[in-house]
PDB file of N, CA and C in Angstrom:
ATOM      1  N   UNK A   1      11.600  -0.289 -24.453  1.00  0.00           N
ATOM      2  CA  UNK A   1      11.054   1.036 -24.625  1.00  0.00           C
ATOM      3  C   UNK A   1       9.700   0.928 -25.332  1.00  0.00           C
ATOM      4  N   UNK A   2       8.880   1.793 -24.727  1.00  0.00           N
ATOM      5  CA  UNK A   2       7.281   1.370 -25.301  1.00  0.00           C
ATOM      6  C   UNK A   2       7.304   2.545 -25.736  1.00  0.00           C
ATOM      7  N   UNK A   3       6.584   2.708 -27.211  1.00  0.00           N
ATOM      8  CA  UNK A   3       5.791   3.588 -27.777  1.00  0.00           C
ATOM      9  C   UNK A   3       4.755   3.689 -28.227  1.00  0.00           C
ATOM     10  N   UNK A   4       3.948   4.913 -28.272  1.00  0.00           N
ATOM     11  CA  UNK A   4       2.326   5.438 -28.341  1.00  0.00           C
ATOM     12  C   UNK A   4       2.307   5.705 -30.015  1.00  0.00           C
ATOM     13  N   UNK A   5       1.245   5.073 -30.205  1.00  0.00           N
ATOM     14  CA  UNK A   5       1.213   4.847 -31.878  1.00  0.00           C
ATOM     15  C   UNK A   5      -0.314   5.645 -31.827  1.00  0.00           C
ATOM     16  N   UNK A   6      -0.976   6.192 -32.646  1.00  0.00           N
ATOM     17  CA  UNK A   6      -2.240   6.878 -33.153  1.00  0.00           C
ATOM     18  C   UNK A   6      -2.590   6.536 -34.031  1.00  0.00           C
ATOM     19  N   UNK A   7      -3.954   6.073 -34.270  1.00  0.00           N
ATOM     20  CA  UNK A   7      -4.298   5.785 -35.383  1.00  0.00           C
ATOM     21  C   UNK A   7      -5.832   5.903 -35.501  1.00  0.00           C
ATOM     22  N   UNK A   8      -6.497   6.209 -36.951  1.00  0.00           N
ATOM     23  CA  UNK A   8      -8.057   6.509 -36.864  1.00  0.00           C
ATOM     24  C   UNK A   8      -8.647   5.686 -37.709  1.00  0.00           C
ATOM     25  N   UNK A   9      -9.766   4.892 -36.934  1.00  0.00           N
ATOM     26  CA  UNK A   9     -10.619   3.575 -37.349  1.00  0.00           C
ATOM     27  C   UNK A   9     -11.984   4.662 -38.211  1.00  0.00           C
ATOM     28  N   UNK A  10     -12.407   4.251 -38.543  1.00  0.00           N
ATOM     29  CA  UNK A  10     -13.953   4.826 -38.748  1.00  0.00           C
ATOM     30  C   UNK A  10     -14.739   4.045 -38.232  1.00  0.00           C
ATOM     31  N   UNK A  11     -15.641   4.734 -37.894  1.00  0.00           N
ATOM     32  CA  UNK A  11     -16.874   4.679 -36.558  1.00  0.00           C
ATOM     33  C   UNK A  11     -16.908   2.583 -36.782  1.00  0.00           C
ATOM     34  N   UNK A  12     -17.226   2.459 -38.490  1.00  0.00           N
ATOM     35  CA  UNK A  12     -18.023   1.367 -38.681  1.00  0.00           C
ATOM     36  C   UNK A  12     -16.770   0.330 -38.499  1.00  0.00           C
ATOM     37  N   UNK A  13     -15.273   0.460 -38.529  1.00  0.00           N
ATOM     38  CA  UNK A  13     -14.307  -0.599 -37.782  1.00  0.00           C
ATOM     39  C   UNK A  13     -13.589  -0.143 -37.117  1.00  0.00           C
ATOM     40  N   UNK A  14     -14.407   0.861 -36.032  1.00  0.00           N
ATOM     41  CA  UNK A  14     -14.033   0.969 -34.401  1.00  0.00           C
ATOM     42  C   UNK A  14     -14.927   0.003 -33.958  1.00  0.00           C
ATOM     43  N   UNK A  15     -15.961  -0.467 -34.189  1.00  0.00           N
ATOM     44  CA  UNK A  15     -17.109  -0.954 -33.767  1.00  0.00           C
ATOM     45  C   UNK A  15     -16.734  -2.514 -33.297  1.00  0.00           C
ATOM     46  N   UNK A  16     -15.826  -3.239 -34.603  1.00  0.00           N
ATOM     47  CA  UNK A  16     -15.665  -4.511 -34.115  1.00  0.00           C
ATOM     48  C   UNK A  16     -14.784  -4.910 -33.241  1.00  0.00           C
ATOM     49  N   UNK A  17     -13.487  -4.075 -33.338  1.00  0.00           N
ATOM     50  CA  UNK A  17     -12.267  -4.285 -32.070  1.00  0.00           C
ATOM     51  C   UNK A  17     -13.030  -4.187 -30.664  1.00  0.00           C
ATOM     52  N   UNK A  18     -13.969  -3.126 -30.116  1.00  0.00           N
ATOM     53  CA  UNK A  18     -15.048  -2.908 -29.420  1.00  0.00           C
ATOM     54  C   UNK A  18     -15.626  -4.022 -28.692  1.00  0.00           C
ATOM     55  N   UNK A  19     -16.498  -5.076 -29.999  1.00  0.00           N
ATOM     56  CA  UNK A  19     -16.821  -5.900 -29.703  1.00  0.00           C
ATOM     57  C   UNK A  19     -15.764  -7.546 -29.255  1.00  0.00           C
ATOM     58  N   UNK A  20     -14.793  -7.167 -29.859  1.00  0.00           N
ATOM     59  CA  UNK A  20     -14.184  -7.945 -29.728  1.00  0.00           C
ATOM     60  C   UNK A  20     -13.286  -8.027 -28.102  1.00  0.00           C
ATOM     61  N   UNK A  21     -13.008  -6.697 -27.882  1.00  0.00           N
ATOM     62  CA  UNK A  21     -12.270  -6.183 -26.650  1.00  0.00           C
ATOM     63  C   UNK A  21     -13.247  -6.755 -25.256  1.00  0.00           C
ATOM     64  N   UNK A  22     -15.450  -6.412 -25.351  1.00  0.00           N
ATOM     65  CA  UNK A  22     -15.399  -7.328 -24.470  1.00  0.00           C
ATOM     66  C   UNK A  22     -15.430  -8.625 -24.698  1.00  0.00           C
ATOM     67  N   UNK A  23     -15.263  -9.474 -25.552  1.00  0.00           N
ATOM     68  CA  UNK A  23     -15.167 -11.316 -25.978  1.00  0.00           C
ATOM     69  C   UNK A  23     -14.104 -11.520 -25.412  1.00  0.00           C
ATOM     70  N   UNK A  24     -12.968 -11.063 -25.327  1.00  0.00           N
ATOM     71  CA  UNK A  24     -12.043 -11.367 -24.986  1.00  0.00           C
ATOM     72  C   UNK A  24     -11.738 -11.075 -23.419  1.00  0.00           C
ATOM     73  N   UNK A  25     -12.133  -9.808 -22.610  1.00  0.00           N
ATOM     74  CA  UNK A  25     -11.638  -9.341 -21.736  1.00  0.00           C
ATOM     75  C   UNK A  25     -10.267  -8.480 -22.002  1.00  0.00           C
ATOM     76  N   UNK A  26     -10.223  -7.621 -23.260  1.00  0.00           N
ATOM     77  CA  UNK A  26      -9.151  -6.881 -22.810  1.00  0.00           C
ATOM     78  C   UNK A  26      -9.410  -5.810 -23.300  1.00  0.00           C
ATOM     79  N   UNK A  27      -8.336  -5.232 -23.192  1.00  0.00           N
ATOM     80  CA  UNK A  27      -8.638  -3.467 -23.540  1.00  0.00           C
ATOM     81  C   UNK A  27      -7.795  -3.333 -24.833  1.00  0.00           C
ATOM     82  N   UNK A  28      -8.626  -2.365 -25.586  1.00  0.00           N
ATOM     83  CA  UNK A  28      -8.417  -1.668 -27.210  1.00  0.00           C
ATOM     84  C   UNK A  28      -6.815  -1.937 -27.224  1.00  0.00           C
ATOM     85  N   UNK A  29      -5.787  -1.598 -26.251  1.00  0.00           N
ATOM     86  CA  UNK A  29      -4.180  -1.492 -26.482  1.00  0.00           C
ATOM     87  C   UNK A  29      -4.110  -2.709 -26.649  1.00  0.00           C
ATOM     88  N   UNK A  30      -4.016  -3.448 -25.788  1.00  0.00           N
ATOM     89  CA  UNK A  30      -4.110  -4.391 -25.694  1.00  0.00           C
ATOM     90  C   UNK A  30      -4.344  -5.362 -26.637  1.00  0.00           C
ATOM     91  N   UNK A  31      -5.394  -5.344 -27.098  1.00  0.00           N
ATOM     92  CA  UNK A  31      -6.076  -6.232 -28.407  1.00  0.00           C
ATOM     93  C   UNK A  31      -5.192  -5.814 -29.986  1.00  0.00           C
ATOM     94  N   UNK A  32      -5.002  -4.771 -29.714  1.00  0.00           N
ATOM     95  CA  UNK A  32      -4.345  -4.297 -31.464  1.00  0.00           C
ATOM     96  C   UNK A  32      -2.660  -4.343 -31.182  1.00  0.00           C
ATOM     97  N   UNK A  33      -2.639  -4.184 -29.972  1.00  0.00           N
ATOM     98  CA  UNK A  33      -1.049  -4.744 -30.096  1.00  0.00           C
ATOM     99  C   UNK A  33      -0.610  -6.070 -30.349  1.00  0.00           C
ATOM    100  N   UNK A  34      -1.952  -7.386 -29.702  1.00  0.00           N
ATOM    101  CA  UNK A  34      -1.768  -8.396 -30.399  1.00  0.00           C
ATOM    102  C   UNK A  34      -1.860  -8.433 -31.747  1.00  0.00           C
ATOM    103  N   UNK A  35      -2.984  -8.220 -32.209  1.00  0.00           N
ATOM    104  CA  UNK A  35      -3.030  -7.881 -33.553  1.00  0.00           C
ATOM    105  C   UNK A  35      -1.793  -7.482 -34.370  1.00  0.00           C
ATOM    106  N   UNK A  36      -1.578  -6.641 -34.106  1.00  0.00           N
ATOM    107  CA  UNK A  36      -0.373  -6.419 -34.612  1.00  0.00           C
ATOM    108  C   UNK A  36       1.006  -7.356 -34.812  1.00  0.00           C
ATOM    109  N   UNK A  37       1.376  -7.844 -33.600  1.00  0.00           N
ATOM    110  CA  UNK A  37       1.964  -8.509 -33.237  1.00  0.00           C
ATOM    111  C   UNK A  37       2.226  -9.632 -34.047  1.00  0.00           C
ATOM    112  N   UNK A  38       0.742 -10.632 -34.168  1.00  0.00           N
ATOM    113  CA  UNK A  38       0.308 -11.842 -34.771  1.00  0.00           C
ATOM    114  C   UNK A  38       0.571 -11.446 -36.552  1.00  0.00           C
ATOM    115  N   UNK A  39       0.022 -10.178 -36.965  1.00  0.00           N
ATOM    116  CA  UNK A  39       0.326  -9.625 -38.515  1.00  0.00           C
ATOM    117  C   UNK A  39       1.863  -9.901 -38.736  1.00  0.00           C
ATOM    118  N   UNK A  40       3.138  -9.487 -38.140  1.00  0.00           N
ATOM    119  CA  UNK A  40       4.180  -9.016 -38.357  1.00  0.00           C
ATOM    120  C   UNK A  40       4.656 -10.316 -38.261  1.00  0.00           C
ATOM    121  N   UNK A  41       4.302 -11.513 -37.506  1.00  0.00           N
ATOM    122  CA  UNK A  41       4.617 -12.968 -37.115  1.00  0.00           C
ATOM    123  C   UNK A  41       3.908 -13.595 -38.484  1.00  0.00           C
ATOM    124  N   UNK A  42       2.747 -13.362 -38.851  1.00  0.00           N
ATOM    125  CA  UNK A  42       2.314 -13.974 -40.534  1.00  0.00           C
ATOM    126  C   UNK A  42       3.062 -13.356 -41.415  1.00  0.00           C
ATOM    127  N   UNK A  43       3.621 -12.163 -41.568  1.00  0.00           N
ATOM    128  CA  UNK A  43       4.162 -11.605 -42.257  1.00  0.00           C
ATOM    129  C   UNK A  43       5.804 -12.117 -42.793  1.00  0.00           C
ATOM    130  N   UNK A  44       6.334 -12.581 -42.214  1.00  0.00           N
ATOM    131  CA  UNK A  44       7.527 -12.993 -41.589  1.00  0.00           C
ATOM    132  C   UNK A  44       7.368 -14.412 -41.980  1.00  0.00           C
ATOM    133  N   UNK A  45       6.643 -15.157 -41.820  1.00  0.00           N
ATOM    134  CA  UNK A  45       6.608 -16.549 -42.048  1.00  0.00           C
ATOM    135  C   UNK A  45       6.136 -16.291 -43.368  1.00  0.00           C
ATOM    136  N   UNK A  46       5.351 -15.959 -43.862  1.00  0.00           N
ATOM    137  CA  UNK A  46       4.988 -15.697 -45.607  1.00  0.00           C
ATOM    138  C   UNK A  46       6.657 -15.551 -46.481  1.00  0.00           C
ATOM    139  N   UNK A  47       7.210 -14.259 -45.792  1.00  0.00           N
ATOM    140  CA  UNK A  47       8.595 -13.997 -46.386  1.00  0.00           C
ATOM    141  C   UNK A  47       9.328 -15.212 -46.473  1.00  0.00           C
ATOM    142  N   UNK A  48       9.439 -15.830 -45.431  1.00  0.00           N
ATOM    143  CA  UNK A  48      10.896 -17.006 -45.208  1.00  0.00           C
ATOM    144  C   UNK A  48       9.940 -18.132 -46.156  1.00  0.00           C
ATOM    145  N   UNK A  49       8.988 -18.247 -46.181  1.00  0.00           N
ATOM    146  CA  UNK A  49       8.470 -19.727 -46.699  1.00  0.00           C
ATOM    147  C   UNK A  49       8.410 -19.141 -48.179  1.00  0.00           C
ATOM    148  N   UNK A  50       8.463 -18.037 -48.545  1.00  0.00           N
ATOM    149  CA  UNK A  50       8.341 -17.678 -50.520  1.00  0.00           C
ATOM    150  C   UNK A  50      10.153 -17.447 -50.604  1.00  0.00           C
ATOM    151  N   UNK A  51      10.873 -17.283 -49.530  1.00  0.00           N
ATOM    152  CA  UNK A  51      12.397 -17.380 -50.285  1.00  0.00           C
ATOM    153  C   UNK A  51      12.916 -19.050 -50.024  1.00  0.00           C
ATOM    154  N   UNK A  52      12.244 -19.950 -48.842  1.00  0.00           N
ATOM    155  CA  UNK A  52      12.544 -21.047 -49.240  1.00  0.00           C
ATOM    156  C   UNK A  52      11.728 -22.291 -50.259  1.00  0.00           C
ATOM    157  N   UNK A  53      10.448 -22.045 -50.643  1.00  0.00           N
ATOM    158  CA  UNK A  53      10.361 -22.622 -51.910  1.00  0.00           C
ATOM    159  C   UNK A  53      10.921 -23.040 -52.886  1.00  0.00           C
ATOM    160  N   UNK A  54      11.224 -22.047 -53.645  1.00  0.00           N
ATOM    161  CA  UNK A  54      12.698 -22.416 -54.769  1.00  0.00           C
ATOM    162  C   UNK A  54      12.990 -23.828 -54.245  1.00  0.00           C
ATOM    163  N   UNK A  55      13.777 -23.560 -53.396  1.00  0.00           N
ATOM    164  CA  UNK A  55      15.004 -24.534 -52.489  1.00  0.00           C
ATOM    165  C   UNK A  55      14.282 -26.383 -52.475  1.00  0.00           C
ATOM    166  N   UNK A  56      12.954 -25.767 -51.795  1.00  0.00           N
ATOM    167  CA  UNK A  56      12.411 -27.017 -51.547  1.00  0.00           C
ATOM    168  C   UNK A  56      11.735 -27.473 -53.011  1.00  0.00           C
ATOM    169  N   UNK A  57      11.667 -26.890 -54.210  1.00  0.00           N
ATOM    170  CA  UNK A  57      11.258 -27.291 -55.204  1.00  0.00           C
ATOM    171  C   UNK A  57      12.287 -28.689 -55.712  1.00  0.00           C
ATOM    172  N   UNK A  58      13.628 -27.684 -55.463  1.00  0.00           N
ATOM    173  CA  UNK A  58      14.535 -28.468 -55.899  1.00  0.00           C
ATOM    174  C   UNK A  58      14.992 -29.677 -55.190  1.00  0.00           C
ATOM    175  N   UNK A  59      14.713 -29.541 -54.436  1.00  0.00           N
ATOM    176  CA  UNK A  59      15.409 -31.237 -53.482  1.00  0.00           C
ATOM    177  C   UNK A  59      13.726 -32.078 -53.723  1.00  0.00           C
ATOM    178  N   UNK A  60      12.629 -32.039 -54.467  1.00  0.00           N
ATOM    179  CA  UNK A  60      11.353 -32.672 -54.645  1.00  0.00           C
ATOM    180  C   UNK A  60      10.549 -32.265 -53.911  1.00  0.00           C
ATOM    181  N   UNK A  61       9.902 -31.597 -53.027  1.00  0.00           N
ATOM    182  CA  UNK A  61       8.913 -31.229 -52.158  1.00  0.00           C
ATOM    183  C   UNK A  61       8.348 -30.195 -53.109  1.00  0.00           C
ATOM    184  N   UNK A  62       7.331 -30.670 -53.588  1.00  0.00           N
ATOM    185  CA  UNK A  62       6.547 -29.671 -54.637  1.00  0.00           C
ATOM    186  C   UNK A  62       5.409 -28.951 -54.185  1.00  0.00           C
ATOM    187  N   UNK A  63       4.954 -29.364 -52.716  1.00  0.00           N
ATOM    188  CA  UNK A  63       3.390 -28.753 -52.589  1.00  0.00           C
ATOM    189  C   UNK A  63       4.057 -28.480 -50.957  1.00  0.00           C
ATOM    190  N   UNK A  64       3.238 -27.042 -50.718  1.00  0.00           N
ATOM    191  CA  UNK A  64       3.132 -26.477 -49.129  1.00  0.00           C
ATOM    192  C   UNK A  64       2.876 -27.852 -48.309  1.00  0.00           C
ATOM    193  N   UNK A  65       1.854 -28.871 -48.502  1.00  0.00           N
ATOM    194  CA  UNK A  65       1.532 -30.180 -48.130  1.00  0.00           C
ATOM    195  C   UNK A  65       2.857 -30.671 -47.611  1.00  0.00           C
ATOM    196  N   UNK A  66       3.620 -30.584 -48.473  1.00  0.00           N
ATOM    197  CA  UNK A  66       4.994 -31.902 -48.489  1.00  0.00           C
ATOM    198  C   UNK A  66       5.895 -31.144 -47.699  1.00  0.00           C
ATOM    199  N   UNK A  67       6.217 -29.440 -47.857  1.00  0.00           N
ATOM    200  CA  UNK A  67       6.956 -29.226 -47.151  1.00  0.00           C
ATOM    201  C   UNK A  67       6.421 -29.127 -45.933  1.00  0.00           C
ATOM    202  N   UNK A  68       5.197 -29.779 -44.964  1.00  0.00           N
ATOM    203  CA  UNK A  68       4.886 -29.225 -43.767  1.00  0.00           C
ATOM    204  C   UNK A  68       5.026 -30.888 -43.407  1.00  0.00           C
ATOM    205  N   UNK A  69       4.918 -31.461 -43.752  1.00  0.00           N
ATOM    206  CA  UNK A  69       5.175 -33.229 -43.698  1.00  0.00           C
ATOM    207  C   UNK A  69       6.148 -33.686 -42.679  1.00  0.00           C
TER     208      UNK A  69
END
């Protein structure tokens, strides 16, 4: 099920999605639904990697470095 979301940029960051929409070849929906998309996917990985820290503190992996190792 797709839904229509609204939302208001001001003039001066309507301007860059714009530019960005032709770099890319796509259209405004298009582009901010990735956007979006990609936010909620960083968002999500931020969460799970700050509740497993702790964890990895404790078994020795002390630096983001070690746990990506």
């Amino acid at each position: 099920m797709e839904t229509t979301l609204t939302i208001r940029l001001s003039e001066e960051v309507k301007k860059s999605p714009n530019d960005l929409c032709q770099s890319e070849r796509k259209g405004l929906s298009e582009l901010v639904r990735d956007l979006f998309e990609n936010y909620l996917t960083i968002k999500r990985f931020r969460q799970l990697r700050s509740k497993s820290f702790p964890f990895a503190e404790t078994t020795g992996f002390l630096t983001h470095q070690d746990v990506f190792e």
